[in-house]
Protein backbone atom coordinates (compact mmCIF):
# COMPACT_ATOMS: atom_id res chain seq x y z
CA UNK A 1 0.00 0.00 0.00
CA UNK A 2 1.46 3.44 -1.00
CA UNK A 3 1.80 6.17 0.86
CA UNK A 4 -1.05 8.04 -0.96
CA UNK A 5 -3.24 5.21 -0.36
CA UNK A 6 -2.42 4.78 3.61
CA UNK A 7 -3.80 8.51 3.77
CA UNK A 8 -6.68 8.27 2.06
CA UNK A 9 -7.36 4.89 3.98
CA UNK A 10 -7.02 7.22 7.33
CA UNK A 11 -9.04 10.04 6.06
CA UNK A 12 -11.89 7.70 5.31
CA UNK A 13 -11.86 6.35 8.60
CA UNK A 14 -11.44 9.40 10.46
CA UNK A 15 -14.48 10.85 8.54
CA UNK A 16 -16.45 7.97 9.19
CA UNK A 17 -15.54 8.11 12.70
CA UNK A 18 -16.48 12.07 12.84
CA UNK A 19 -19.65 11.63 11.17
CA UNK A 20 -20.59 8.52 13.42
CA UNK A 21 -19.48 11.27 16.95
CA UNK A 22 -21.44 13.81 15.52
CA UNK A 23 -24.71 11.36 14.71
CA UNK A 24 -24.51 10.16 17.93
CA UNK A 25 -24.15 13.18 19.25
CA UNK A 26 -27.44 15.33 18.04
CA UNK A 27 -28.85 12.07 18.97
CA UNK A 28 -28.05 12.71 22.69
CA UNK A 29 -28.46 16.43 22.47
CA UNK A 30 -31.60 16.74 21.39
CA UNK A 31 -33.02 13.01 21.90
CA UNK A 32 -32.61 12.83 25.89
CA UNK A 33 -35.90 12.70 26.42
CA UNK A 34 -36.84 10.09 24.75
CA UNK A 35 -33.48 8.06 26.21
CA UNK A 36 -35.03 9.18 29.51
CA UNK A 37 -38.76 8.02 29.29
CA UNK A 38 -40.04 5.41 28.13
CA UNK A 39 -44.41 5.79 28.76
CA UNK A 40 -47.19 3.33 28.48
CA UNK A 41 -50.46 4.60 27.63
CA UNK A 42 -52.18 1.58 28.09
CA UNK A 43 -53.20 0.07 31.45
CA UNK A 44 -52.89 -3.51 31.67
CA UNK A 45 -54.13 -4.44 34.94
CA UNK A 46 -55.46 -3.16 38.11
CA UNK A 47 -55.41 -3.78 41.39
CA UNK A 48 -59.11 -5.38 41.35
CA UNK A 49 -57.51 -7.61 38.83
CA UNK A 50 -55.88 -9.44 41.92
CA UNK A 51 -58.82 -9.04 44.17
CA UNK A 52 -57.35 -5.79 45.68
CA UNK A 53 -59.70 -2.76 47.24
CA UNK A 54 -58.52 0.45 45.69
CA UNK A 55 -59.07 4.08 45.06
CA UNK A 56 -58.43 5.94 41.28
CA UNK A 57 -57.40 8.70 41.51
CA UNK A 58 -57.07 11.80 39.41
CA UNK A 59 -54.56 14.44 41.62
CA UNK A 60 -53.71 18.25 40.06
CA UNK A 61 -50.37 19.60 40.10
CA UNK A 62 -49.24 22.91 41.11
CA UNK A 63 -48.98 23.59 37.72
CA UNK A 64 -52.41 22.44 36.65
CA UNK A 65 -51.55 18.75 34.97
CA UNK A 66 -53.83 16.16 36.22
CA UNK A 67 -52.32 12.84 36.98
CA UNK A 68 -53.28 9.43 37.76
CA UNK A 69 -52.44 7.60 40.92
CA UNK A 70 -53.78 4.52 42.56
CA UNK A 71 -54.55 4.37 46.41
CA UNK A 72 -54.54 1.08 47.98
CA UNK A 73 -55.86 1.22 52.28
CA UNK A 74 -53.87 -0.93 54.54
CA UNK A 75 -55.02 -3.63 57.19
CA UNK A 76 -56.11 -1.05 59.14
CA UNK A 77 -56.40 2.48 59.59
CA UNK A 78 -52.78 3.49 60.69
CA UNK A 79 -50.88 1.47 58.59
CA UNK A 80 -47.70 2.78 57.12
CA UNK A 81 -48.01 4.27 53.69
CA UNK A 82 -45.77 3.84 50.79
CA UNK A 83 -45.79 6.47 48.37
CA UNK A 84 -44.18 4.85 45.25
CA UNK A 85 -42.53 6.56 42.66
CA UNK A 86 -42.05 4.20 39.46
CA UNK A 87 -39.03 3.80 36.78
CA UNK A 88 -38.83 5.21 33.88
CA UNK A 89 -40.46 2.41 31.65
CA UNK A 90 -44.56 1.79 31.43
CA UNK A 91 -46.93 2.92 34.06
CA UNK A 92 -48.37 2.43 37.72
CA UNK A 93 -50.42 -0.83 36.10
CA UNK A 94 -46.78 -2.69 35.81
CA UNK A 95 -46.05 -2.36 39.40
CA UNK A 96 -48.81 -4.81 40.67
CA UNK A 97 -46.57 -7.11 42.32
CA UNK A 98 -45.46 -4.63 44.27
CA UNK A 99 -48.30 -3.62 45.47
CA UNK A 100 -49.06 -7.13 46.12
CA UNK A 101 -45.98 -7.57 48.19
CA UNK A 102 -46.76 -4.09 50.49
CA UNK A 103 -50.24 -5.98 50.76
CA UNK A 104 -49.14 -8.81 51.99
CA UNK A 105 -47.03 -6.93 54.13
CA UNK A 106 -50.15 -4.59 55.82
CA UNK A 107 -49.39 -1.86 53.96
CA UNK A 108 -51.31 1.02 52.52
CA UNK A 109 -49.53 2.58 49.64
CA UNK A 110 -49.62 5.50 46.72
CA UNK A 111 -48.92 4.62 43.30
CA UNK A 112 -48.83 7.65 40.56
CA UNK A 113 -47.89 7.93 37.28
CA UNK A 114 -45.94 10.72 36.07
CA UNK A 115 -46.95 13.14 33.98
CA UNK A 116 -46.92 11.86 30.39
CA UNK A 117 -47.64 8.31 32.02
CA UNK A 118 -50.98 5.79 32.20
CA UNK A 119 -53.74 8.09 32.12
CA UNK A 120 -51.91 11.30 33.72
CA UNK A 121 -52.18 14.45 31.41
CA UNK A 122 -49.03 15.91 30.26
CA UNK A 123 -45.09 15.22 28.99
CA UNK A 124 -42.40 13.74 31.33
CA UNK A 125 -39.82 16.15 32.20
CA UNK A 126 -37.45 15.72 34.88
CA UNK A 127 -38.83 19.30 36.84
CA UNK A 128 -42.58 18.38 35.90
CA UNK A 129 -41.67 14.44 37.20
CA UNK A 130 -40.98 16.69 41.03
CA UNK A 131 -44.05 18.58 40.64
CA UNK A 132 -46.02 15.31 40.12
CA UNK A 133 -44.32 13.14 43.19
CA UNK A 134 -45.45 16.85 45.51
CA UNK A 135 -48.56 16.61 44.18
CA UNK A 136 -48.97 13.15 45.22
CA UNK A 137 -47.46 13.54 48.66
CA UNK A 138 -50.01 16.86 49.68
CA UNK A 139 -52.87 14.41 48.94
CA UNK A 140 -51.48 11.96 51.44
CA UNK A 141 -50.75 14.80 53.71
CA UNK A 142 -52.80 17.32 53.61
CA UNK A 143 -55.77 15.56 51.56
CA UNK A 144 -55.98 12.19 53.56
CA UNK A 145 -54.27 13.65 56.55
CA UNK A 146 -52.06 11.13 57.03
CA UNK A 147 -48.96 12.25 59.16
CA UNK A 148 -45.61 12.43 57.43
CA UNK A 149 -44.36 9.85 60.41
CA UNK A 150 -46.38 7.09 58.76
CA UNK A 151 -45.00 7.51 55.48
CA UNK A 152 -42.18 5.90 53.31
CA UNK A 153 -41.12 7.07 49.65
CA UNK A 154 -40.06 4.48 47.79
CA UNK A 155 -38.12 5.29 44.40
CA UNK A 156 -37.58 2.34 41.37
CA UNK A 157 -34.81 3.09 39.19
CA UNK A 158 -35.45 6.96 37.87
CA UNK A 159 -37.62 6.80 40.34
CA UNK A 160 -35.21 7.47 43.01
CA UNK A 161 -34.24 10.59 41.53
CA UNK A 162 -38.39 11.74 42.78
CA UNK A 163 -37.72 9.89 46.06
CA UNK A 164 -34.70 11.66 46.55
CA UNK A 165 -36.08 15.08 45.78
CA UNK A 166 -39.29 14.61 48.11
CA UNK A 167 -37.03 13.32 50.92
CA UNK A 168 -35.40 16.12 50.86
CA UNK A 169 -37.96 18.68 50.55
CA UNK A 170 -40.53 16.99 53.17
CA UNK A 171 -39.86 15.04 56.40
CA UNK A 172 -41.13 11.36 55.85
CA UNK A 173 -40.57 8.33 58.07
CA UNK A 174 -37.88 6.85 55.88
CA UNK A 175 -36.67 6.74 52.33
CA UNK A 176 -36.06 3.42 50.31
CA UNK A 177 -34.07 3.59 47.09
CA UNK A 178 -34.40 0.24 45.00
CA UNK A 179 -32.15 -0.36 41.84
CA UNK A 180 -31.63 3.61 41.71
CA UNK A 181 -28.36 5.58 40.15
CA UNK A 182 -26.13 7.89 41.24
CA UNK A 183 -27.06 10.82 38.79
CA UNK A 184 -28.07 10.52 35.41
CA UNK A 185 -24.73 12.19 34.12
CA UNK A 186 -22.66 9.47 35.73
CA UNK A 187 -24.44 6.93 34.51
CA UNK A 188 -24.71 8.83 31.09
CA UNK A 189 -20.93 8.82 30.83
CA UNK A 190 -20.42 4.81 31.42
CA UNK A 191 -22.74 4.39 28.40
CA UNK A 192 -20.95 7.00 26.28
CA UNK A 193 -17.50 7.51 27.82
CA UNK A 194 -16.35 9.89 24.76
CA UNK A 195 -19.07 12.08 24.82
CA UNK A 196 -19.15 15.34 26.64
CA UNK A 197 -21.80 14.47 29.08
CA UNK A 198 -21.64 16.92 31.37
CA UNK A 199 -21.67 19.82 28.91
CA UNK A 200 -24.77 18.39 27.24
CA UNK A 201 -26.69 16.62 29.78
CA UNK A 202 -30.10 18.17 30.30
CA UNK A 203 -31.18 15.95 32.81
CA UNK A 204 -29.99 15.42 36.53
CA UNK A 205 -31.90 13.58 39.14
CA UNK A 206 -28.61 13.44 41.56
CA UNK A 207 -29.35 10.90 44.36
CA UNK A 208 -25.63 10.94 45.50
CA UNK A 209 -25.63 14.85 45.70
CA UNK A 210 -29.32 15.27 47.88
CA UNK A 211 -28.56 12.23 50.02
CA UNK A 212 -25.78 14.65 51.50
CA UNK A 213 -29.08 16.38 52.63
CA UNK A 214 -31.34 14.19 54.08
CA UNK A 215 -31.05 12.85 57.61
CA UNK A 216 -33.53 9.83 58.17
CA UNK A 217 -33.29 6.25 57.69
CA UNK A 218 -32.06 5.08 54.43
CA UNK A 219 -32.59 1.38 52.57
CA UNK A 220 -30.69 1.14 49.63
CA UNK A 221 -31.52 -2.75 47.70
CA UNK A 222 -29.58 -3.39 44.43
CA UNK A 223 -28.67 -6.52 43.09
CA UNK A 224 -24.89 -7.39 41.72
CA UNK A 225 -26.54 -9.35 38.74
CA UNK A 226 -28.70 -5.46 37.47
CA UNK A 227 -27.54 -5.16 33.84
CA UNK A 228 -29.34 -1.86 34.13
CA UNK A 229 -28.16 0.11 36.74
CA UNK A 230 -24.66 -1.45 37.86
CA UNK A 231 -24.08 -2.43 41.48
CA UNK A 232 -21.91 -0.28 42.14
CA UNK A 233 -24.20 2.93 41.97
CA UNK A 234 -26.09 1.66 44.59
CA UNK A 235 -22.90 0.58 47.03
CA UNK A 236 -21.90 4.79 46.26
CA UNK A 237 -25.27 5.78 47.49
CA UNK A 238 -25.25 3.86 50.67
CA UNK A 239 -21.64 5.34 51.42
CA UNK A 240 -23.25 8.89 50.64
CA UNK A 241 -25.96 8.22 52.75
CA UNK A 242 -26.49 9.99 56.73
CA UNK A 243 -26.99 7.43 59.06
CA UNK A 244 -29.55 5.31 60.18
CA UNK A 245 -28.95 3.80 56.61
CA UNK A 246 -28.93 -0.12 55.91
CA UNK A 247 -28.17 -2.07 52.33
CA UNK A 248 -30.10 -4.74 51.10
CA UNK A 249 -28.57 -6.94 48.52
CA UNK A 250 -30.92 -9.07 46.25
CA UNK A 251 -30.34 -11.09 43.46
CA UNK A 252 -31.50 -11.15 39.73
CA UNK A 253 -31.77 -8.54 37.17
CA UNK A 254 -32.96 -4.90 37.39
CA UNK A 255 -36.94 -5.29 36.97
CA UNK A 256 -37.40 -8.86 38.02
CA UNK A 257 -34.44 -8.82 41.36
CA UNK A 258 -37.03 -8.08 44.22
CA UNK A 259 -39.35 -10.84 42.50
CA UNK A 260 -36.43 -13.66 42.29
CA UNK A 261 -35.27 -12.36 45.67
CA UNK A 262 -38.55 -12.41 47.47
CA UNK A 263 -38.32 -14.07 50.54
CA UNK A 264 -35.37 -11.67 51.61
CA UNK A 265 -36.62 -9.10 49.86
CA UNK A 266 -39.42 -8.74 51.88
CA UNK A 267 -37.82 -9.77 54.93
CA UNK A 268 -35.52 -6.92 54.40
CA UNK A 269 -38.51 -4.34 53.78
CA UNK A 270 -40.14 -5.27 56.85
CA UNK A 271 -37.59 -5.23 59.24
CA UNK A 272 -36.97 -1.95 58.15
CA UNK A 273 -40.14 -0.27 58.00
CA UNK A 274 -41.07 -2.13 61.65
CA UNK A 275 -38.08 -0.66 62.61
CA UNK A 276 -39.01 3.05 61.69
CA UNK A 277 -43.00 2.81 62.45
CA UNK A 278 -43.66 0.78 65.07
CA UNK A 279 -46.93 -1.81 64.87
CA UNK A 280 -49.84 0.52 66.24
């Protein structure tokens, strides 16, 4: 190969490499969103589906977008509450065994979909997604008056980032973070380590940055085995976190982990909420 040719060889590639950068990134400059959510208009099943007693409900915003939740009672009337804040995939109608399991477990619990989600009016964005999870916590509050020491926020996946960011702002019983990142940046730049993340990332939701901030007891459960959200994200948050905090390891993969983990998944959840909110 002559020298001519070597260089034109090298210029091809290095074009095709350019061009393939630059696709990919307008793709993640002005695609994030829909790398981010990932909606379900369509609601599969219920909780009457599985014999369940439960409320629909349709809860307004502070900036006027009505969203849909689900409230399921307890065993009795002062149960602790779990106010669940889903991933980032679906809607509240995929997160039945869950609700099973805080059932089973005496539970009452909130389930709403974010804005953009199931039935709830709207587009996801990552300030509306906040607005949504308050919304949802003044109707336990203020509209069911239930007091904030009876209540638990539980954030799946993205849904941390919500969890984290009510935690924060209110004064619950505890906070649970399953299968949940860091920040969306850091796990942004494993994906694409030669992109310039942090100049073009339009999206946050930095668990390891408000955990700094909230003092009440933490339970972090990830599995080693998530091909999602690595295990190691969830290690960093428990060493970010204020104690009380506690770290439940499960095994299995990112959506189905607390499902093949059951029995000490749920042994884990209950020991800590009994150990939070006492049996009335």
């Amino acid at each position: 190969m002559g020298a001519n040719s070597w260089y034109e060889w090298l210029f091809r590639g290095l074009r095709l490499f350019g061009g393939i950068y630059v696709g990919l990134l307008l793709v993640l400059l002005f695609g994030q969103a829909r790398l981010m959510y990932f909606p379900s208009r369509q609601i599969i099943n219920t909780p009457k589906d599985t014999g369940l007693d439960y409320e629909d409900l349709r809860l307004m915003t502070s900036d006027g977008v009505r969203i849909a939740a689900w409230w399921i009672p307890g065993k009795n009337p002062q149960a602790p509450v779990i106010l669940f804040a889903h991933g980032n995939g679906g809607n509240i109608s995929y997160r039945l065994p869950y609700i099973r399991i805080f059932q089973q477990m005496g539970l009452a619990s909130l389930f709403f979909d974010y804005r953009g989600y199931g039935e709830s009016e709207g587009e996801p964005s990552e300030a509306g997604t906040y607005l949504d999870g308050a919304a949802s916590w003044q109707y336990l509050t203020q509209t069911r008056g239930i007091a904030p020491q009876r209540i638990i926020i539980y954030g799946e996946s993205l849904g941390g980032g919500i969890a984290t960011y009510l935690a924060a702002k209110y004064q619950p019983a505890g906070l649970i973070l399953g299968s949940t990142f860091t920040s969306v940046p850091d796990r942004a730049k494993e994906l694409f380590p030669l992109m310039p993340i942090d100049l073009i990332a339009q999206f946050q939701y930095n668990n390891l940055e408000r955990l700094g901030q909230i003092h009440l007891p933490v339970l972090i459960i990830h599995s080693p085995q998530d091909e999602i959200i690595p295990f190691h994200h969830g290690r960093r948050l428990y060493e970010a976190a204020n104690e009380p905090k506690f770290f439940l390891e499960i095994q299995g993969s990112h959506n189905e982990g607390f499902l093949d983990s059951l029995p000490i998944y749920q042994a884990g959840m209950e020991q800590f909420v009994q150990g939070i909110i006492p049996k009335q």
